[in-house]
Protein backbone atom coordinates (compact mmCIF):
# COMPACT_ATOMS: atom_id res chain seq x y z
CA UNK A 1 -144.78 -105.71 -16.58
CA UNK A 2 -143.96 -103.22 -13.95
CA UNK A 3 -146.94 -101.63 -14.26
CA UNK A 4 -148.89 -104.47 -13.63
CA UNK A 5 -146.89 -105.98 -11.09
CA UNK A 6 -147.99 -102.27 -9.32
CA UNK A 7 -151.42 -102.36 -9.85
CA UNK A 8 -151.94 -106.07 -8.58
CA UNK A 9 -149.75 -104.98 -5.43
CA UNK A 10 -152.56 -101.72 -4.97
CA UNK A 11 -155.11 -104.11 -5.76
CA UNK A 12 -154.33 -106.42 -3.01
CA UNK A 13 -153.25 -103.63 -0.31
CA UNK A 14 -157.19 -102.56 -0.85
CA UNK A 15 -158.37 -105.96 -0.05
CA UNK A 16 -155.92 -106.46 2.70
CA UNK A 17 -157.16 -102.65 4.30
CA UNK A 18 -160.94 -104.29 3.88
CA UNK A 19 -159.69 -107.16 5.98
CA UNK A 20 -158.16 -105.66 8.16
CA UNK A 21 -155.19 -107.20 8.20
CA UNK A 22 -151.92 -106.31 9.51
CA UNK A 23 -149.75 -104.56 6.91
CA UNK A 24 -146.35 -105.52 7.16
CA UNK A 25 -144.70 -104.67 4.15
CA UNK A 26 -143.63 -100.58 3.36
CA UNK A 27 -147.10 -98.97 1.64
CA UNK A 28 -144.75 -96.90 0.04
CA UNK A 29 -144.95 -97.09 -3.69
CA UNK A 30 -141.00 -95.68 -3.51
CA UNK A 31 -140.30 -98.79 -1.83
CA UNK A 32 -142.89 -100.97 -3.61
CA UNK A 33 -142.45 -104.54 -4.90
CA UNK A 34 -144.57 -107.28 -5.89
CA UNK A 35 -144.10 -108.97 -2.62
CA UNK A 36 -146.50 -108.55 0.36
CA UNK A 37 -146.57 -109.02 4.12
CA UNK A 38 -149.44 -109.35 5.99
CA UNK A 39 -151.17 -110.71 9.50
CA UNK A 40 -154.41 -111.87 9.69
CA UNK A 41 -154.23 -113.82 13.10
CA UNK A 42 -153.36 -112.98 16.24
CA UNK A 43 -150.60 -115.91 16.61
CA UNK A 44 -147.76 -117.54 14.16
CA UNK A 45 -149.61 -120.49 14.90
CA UNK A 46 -152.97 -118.84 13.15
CA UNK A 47 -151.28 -117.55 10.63
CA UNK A 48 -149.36 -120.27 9.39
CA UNK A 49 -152.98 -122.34 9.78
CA UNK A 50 -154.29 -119.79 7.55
CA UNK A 51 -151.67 -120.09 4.69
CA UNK A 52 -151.21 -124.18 4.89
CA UNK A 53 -155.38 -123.45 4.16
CA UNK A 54 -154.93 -121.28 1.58
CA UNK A 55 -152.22 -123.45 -0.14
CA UNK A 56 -155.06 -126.42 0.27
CA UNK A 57 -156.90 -124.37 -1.92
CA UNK A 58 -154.15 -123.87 -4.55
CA UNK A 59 -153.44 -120.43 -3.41
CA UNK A 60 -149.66 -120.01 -3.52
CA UNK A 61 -148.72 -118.07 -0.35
CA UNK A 62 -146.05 -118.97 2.34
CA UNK A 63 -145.83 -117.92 6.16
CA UNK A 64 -143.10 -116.29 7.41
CA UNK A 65 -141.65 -116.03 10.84
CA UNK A 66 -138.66 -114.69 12.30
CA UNK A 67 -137.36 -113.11 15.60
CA UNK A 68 -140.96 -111.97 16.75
CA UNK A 69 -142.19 -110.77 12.95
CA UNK A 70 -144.55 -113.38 11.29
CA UNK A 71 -147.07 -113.35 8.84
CA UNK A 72 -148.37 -114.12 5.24
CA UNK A 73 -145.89 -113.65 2.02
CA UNK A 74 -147.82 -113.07 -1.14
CA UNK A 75 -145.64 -112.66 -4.68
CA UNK A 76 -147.61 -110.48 -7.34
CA UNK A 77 -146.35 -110.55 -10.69
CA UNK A 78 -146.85 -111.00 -14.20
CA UNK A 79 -148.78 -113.90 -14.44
CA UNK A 80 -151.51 -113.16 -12.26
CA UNK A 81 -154.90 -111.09 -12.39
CA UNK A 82 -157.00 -109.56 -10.65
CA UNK A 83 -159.00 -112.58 -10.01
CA UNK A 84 -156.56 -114.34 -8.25
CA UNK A 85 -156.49 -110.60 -5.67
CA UNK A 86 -160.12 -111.46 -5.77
CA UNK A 87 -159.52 -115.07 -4.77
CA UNK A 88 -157.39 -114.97 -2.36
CA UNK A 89 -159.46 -112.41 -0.35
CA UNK A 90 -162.48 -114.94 -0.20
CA UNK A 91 -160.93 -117.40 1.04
CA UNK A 92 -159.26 -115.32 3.76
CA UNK A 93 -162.86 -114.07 4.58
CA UNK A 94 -164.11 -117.75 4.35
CA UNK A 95 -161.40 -119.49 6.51
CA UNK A 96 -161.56 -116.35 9.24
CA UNK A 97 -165.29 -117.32 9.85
């Protein structure tokens, strides 16, 4: 499961790098868990827009915000696939305009 867990999290830094998003969490794979942090906005306020959309859309993210750090949480593990990488990078694209 490990493995996977891994592979999904590479998976999705790639997507997030083509986005250009804000990478919050350690790149690391040392320090490397299934959990990611990201910014795609320029506000909390756009972010947590963006992830109550993405949630609309079944996409199971959260936002985060705390003493000036904000952004995106995304949990890869077991159950999910590539697709759902693949997903949720759409609709970021498609809700960015």
């Amino acid at each position: 499961m490990e493995a996977q867990v891994m592979r999904l999290r590479k998976a999705l830094l790639e997507e997030l790098e083509d986005l250009r998003a804000d990478l919050l969490t350690m790149p690391e794979q040392s320090k490397a868990s299934g959990i990611v942090l990201f910014r795609v906005g320029d506000s909390v306020r756009e972010d947590y827009e963006l992830a109550r959309r993405l949630r609309g859309r079944g996409i199971a993210v959260s936002a985060r915000g705390a003493a000036g750090l904000w952004g995106i949480r995304v949990s890869v593990h077991f159950p999910n696939k590539e697709d759902d990488i693949t997903a949720l990078s759409e609709a970021i694209r498609e809700l960015r305009g």
